[in-house]
PDB file of N, CA and C in Angstrom:
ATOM      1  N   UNK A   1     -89.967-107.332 -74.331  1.00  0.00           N
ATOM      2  CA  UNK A   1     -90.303-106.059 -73.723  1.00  0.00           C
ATOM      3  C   UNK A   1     -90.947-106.320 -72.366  1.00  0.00           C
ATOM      4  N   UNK A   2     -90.801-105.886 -71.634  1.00  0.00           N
ATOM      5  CA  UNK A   2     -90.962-105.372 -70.217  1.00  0.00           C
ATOM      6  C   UNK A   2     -92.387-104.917 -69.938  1.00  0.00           C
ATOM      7  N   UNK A   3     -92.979-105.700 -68.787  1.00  0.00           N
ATOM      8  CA  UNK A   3     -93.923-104.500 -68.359  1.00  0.00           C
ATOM      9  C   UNK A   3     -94.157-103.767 -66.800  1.00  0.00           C
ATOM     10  N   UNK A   4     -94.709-102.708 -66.940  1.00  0.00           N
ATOM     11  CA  UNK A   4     -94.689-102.065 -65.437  1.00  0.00           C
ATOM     12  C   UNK A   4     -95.617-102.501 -64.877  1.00  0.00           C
ATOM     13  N   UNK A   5     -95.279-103.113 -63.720  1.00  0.00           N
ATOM     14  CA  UNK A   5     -97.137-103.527 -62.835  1.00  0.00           C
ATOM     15  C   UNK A   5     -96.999-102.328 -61.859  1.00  0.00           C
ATOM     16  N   UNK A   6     -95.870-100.842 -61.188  1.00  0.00           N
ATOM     17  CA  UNK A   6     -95.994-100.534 -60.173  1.00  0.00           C
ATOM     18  C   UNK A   6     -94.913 -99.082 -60.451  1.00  0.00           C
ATOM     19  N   UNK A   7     -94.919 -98.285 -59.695  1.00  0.00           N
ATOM     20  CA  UNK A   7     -94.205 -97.403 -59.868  1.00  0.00           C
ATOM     21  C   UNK A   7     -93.605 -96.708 -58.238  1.00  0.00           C
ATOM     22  N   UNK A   8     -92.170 -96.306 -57.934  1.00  0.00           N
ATOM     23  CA  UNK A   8     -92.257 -95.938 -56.586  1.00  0.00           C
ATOM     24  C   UNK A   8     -91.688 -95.127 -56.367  1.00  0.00           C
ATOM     25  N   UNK A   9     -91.708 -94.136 -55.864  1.00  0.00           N
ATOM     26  CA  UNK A   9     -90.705 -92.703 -55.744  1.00  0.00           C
ATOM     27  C   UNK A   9     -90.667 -92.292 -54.067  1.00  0.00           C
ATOM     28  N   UNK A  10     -90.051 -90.687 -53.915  1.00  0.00           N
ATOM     29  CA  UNK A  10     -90.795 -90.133 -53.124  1.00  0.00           C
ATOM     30  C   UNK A  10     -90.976 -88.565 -53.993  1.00  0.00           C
ATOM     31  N   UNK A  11     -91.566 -87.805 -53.101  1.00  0.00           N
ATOM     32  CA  UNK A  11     -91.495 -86.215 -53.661  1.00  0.00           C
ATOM     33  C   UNK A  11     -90.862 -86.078 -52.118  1.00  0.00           C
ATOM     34  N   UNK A  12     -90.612 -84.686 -52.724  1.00  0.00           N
ATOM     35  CA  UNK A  12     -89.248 -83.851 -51.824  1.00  0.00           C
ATOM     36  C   UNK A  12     -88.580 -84.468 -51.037  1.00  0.00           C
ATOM     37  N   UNK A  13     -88.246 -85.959 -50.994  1.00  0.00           N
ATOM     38  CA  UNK A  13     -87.687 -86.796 -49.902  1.00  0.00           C
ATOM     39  C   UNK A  13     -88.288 -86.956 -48.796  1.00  0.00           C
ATOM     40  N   UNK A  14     -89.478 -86.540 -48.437  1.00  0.00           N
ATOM     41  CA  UNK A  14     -90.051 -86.615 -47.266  1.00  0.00           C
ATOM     42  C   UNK A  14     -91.446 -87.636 -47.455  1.00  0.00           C
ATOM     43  N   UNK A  15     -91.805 -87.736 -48.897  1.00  0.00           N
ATOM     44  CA  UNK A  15     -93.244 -88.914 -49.001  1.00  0.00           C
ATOM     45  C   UNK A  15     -92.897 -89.685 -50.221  1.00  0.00           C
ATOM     46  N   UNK A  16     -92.984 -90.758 -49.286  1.00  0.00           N
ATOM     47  CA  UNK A  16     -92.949 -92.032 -50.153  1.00  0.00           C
ATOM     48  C   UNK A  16     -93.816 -92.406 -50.708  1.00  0.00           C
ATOM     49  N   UNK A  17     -94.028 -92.994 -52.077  1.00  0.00           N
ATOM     50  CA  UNK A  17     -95.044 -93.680 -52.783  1.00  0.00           C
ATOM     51  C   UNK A  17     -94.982 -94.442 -53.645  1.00  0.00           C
ATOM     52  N   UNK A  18     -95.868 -95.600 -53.769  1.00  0.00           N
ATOM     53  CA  UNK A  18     -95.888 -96.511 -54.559  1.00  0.00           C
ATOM     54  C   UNK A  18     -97.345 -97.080 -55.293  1.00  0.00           C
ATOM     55  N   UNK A  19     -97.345 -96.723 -56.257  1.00  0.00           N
ATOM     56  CA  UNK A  19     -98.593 -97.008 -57.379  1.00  0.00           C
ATOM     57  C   UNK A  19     -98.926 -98.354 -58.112  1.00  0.00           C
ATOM     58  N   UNK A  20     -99.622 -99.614 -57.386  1.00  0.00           N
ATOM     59  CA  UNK A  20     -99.294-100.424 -57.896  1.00  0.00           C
ATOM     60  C   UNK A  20    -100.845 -99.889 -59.263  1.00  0.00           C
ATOM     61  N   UNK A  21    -100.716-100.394 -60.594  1.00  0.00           N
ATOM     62  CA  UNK A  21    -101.063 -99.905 -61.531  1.00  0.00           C
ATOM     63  C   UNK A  21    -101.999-100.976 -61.816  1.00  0.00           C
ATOM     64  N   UNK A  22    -102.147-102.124 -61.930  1.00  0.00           N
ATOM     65  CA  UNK A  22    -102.783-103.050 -62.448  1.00  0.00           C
ATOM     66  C   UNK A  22    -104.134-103.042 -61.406  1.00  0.00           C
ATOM     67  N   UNK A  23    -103.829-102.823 -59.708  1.00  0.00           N
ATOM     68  CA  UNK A  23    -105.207-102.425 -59.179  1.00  0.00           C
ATOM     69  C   UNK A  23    -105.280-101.723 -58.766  1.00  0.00           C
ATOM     70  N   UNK A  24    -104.634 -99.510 -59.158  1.00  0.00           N
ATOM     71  CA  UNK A  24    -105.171 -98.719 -59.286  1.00  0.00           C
ATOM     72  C   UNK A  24    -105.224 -98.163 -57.596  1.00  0.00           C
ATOM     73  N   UNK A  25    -104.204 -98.891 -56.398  1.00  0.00           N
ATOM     74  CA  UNK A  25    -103.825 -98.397 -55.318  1.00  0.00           C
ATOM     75  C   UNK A  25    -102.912 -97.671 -55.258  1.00  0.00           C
ATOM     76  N   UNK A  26    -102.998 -96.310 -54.596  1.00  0.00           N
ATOM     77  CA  UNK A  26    -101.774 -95.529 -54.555  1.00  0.00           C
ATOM     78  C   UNK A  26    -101.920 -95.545 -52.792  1.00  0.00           C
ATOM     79  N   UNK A  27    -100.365 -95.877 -52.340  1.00  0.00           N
ATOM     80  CA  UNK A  27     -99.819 -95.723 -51.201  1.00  0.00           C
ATOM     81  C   UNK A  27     -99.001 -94.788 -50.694  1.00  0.00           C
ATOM     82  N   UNK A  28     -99.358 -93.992 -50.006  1.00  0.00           N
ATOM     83  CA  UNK A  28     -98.642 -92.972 -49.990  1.00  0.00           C
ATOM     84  C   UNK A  28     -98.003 -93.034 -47.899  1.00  0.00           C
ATOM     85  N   UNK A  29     -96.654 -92.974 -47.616  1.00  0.00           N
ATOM     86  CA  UNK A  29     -96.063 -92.910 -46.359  1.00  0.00           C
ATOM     87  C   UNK A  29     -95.674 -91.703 -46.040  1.00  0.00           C
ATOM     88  N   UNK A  30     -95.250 -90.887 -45.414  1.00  0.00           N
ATOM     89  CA  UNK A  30     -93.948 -90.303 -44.578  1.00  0.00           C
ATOM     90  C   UNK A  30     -92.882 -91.354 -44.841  1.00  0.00           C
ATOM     91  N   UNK A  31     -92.303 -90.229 -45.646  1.00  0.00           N
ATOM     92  CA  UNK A  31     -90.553 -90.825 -45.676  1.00  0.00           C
ATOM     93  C   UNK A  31     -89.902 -92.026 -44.174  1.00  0.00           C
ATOM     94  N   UNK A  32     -89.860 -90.684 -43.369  1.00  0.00           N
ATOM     95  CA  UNK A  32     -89.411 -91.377 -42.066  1.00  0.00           C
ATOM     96  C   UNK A  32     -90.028 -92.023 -41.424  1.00  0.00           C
ATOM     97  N   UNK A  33     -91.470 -92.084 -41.569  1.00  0.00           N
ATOM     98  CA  UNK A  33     -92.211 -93.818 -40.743  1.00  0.00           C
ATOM     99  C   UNK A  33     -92.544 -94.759 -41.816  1.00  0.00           C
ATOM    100  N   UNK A  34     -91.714 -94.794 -43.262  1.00  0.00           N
ATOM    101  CA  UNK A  34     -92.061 -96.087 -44.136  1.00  0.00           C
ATOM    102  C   UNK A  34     -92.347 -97.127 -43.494  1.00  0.00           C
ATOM    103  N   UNK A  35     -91.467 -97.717 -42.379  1.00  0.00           N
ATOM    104  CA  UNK A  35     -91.363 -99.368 -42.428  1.00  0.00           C
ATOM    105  C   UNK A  35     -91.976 -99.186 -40.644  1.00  0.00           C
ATOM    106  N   UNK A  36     -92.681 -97.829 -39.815  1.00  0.00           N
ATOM    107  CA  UNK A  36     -93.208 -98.229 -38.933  1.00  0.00           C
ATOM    108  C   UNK A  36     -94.327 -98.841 -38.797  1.00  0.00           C
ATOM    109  N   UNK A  37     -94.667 -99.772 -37.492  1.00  0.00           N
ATOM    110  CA  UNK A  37     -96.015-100.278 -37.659  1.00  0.00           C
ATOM    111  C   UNK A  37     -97.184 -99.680 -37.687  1.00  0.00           C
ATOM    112  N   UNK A  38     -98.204 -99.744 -38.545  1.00  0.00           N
ATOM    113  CA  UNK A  38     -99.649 -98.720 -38.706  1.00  0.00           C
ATOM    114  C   UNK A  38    -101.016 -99.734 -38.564  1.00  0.00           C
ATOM    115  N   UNK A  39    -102.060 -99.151 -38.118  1.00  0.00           N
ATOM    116  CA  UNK A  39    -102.985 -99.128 -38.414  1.00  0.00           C
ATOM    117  C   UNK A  39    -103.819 -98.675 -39.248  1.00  0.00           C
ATOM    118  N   UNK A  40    -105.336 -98.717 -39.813  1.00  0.00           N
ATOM    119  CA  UNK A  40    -105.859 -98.321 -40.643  1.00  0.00           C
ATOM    120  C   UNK A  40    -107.027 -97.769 -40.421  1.00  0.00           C
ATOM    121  N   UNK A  41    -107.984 -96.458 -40.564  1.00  0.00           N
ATOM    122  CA  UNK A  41    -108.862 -96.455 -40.380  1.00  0.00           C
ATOM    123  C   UNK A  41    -109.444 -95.401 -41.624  1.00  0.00           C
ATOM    124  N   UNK A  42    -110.569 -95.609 -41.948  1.00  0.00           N
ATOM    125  CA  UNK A  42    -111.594 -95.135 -43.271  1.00  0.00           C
ATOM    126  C   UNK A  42    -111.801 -94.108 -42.924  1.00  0.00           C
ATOM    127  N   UNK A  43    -111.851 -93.078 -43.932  1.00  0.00           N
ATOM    128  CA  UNK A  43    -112.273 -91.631 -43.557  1.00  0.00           C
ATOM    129  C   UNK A  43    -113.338 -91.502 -44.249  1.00  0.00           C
ATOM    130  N   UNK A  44    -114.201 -90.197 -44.275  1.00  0.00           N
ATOM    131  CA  UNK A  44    -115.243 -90.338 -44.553  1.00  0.00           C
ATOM    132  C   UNK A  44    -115.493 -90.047 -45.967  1.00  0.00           C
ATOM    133  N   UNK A  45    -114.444 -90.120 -46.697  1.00  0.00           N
ATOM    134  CA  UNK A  45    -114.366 -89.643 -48.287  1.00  0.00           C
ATOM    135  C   UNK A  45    -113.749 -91.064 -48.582  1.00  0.00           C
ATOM    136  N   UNK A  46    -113.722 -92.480 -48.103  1.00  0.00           N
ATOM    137  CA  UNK A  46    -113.307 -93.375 -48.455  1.00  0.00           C
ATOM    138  C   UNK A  46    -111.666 -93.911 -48.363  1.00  0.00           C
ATOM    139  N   UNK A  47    -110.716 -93.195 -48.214  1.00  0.00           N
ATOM    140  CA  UNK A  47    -109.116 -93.423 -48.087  1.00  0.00           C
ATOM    141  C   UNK A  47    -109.298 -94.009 -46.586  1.00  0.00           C
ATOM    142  N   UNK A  48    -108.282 -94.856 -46.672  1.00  0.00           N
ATOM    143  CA  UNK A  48    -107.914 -95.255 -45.447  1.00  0.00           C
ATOM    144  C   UNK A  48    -106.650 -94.645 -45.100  1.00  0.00           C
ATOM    145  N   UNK A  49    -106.633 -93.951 -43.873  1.00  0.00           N
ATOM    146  CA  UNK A  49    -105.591 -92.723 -42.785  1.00  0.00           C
ATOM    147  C   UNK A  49    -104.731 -94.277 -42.261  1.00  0.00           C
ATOM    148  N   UNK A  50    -104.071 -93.919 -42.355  1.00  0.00           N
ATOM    149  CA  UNK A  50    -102.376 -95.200 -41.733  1.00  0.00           C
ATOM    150  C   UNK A  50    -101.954 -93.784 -40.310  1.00  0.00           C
ATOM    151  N   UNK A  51    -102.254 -94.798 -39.088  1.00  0.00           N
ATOM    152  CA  UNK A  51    -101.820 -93.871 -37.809  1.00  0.00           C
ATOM    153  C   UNK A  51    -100.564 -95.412 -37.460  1.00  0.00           C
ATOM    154  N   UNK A  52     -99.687 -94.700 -37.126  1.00  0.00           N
ATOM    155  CA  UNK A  52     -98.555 -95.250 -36.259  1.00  0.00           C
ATOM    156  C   UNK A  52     -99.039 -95.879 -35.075  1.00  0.00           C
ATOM    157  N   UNK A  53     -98.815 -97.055 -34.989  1.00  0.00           N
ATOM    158  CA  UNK A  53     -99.608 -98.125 -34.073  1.00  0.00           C
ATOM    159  C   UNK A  53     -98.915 -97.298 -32.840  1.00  0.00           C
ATOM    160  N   UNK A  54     -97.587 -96.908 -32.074  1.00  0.00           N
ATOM    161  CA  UNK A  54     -97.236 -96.658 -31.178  1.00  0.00           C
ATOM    162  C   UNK A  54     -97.956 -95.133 -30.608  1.00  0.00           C
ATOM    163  N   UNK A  55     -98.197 -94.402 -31.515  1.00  0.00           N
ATOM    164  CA  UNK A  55     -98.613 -93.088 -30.802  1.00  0.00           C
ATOM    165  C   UNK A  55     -99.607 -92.712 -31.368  1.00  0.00           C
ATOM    166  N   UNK A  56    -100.477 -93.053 -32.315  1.00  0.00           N
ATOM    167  CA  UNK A  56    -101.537 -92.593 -33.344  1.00  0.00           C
ATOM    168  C   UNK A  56    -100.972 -91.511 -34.134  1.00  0.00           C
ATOM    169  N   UNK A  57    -100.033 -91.396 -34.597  1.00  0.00           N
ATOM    170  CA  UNK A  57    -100.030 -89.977 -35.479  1.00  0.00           C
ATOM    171  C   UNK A  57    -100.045 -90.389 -36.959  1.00  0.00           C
ATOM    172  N   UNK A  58    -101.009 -89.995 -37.919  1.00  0.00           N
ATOM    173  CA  UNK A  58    -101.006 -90.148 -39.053  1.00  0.00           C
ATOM    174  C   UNK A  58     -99.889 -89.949 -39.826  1.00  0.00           C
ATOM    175  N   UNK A  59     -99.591 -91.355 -40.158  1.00  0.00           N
ATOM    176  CA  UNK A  59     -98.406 -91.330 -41.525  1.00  0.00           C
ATOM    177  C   UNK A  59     -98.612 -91.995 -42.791  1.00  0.00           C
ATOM    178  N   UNK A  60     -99.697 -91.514 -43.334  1.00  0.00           N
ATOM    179  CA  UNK A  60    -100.107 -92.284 -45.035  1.00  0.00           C
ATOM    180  C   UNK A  60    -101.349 -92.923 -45.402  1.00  0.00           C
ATOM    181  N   UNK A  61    -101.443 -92.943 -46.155  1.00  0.00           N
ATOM    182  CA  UNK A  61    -103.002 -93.118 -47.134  1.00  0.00           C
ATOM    183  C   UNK A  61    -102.893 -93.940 -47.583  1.00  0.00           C
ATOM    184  N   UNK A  62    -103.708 -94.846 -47.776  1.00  0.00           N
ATOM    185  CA  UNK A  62    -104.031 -95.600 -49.007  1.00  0.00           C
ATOM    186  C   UNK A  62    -105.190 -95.103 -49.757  1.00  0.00           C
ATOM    187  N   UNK A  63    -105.114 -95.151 -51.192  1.00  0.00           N
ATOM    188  CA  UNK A  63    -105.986 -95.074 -51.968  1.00  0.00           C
ATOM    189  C   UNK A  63    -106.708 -96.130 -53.019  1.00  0.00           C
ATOM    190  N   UNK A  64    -107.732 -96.566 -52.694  1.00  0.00           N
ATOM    191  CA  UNK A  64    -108.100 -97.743 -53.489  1.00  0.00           C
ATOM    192  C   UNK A  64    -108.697 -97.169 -54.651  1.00  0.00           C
ATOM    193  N   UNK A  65    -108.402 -97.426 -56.206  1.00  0.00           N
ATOM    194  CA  UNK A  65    -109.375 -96.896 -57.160  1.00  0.00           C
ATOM    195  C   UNK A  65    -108.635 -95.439 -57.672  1.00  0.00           C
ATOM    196  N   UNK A  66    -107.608 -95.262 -57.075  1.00  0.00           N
ATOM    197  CA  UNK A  66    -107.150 -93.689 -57.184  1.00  0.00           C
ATOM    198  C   UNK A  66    -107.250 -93.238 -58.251  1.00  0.00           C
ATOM    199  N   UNK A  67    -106.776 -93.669 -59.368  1.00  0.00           N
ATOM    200  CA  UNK A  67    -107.043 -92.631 -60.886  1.00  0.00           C
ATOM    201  C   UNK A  67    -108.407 -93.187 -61.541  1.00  0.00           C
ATOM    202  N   UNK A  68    -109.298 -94.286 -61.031  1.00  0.00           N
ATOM    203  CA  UNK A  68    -111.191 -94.312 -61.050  1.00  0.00           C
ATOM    204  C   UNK A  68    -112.019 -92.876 -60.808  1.00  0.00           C
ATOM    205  N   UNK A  69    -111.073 -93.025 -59.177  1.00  0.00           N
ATOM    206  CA  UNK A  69    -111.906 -91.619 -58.541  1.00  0.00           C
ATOM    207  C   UNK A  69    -111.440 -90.524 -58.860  1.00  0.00           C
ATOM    208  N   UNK A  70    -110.222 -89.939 -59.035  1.00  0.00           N
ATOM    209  CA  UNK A  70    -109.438 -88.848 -59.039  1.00  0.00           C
ATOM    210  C   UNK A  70    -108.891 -88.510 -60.495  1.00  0.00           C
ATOM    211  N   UNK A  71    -108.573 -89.353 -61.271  1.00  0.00           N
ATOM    212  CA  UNK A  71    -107.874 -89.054 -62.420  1.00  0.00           C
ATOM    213  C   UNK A  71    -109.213 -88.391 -63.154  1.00  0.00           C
ATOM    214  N   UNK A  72    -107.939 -88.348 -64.461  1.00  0.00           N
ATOM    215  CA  UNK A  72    -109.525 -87.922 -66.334  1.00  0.00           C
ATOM    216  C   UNK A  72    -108.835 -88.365 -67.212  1.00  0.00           C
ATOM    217  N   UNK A  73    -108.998 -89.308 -67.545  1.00  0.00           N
ATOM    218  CA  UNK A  73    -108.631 -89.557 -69.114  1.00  0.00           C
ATOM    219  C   UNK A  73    -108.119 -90.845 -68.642  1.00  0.00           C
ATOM    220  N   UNK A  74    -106.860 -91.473 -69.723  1.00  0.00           N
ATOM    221  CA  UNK A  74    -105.950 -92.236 -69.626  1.00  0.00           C
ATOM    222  C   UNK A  74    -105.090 -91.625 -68.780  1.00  0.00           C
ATOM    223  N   UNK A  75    -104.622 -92.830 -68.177  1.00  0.00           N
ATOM    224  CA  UNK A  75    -103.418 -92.732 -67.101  1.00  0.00           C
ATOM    225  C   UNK A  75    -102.240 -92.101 -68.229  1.00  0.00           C
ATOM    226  N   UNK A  76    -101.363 -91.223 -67.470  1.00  0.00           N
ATOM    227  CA  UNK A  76    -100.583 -90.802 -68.264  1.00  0.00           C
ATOM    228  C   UNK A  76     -99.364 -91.822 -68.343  1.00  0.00           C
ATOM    229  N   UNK A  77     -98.574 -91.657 -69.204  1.00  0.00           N
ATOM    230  CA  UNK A  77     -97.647 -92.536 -70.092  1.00  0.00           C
ATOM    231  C   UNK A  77     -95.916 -91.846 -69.471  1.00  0.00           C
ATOM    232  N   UNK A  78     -95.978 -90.824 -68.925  1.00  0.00           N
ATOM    233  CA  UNK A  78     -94.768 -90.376 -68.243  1.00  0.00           C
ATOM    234  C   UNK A  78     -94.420 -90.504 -66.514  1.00  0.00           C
ATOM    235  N   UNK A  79     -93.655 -90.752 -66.290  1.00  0.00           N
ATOM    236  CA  UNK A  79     -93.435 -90.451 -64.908  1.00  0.00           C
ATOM    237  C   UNK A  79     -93.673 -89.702 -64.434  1.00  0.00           C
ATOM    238  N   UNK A  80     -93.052 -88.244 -64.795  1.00  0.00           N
ATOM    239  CA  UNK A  80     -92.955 -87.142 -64.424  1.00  0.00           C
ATOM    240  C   UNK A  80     -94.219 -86.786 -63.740  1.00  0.00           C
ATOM    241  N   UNK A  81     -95.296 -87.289 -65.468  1.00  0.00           N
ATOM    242  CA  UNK A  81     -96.535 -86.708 -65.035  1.00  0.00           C
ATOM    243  C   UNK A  81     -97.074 -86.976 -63.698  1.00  0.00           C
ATOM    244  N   UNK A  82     -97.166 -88.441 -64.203  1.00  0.00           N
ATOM    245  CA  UNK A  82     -97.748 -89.507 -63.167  1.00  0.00           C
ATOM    246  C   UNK A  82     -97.048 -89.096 -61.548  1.00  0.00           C
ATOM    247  N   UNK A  83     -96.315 -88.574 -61.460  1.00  0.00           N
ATOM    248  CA  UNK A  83     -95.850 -88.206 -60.282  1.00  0.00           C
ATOM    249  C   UNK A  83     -96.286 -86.405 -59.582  1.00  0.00           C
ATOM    250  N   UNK A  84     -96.323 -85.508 -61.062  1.00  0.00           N
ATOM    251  CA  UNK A  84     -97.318 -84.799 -60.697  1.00  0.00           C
ATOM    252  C   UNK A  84     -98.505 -84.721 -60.355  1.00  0.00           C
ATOM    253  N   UNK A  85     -98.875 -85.631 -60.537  1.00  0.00           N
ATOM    254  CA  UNK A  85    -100.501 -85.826 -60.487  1.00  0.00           C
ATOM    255  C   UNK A  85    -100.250 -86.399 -58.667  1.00  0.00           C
ATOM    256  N   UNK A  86     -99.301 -87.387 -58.207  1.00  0.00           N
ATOM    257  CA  UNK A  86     -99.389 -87.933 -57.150  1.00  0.00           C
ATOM    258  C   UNK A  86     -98.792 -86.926 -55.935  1.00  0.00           C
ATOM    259  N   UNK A  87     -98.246 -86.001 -56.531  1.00  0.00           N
ATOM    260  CA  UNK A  87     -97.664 -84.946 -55.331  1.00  0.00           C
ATOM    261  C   UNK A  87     -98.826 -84.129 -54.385  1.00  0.00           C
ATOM    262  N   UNK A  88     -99.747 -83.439 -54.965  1.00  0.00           N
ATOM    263  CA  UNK A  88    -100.777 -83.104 -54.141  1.00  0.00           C
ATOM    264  C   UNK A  88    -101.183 -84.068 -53.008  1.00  0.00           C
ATOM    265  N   UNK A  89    -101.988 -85.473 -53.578  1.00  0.00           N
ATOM    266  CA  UNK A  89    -101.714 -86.535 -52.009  1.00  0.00           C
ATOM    267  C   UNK A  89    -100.946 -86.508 -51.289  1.00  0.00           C
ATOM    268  N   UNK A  90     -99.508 -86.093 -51.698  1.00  0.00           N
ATOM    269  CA  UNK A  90     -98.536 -86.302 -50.627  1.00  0.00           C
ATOM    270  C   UNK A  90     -98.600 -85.021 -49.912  1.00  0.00           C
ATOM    271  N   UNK A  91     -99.109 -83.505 -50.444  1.00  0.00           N
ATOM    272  CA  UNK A  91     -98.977 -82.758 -49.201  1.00  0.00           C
ATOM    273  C   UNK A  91     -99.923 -82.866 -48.256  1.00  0.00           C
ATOM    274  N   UNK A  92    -101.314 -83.375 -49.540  1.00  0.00           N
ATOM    275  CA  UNK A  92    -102.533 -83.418 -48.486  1.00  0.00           C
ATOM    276  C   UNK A  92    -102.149 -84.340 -47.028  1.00  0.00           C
ATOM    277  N   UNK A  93    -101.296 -85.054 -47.509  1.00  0.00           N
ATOM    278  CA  UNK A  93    -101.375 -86.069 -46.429  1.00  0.00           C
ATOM    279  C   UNK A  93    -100.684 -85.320 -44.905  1.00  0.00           C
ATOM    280  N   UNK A  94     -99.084 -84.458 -45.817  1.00  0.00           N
ATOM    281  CA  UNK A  94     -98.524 -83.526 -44.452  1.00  0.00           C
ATOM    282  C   UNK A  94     -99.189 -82.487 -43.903  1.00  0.00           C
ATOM    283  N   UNK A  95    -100.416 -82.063 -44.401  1.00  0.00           N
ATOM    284  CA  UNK A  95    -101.246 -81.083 -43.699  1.00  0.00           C
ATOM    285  C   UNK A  95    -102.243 -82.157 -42.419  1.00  0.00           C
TER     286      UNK A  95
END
């Protein structure tokens, strides 16, 4: 049997994400600047804001600790869920 160390999707095709599970980082991009170059800087609630090294415009989060800080309970056991739960980050991030 198999195990999952990570999980990666997008929602609505426009945010990418990837949950690595074993240390509880959720990464969240813009679809269309996945593979541009970023910088990092800390906000004041702890996430680090990913700005596009060429123009500064924010494209993605990291979250260290994400279901520590944010979740309740056990991590859920479905995708689906687990991906509901991760969709809100992704709009927060397009606002």
């Amino acid at each position: 049997m198999g195990k999952i160390d990570a999980i990666e999707g997008t929602v609505d095709d426009r945010h990418w994400y990837h949950y690595d599970l074993g240390s509880d980082v959720l990464y969240l991009r813009l679809a269309k600047d996945h593979d541009a170059p970023t910088y990092a800087e800390e906000t004041d609630d702890g996430l680090l804001l990913l700005r596009r090294a060429d123009n500064d415009a924010a494209v993605g989060l990291t979250i260290v600790n994400w279901w520590k800080r944010f979740g309740s309970g056990a991590l859920p056991d479905s995708l689906d869920e687990l991906a509901q739960r991760i969709e809100p980050w992704a709009r927060k991030l397009a606002a």
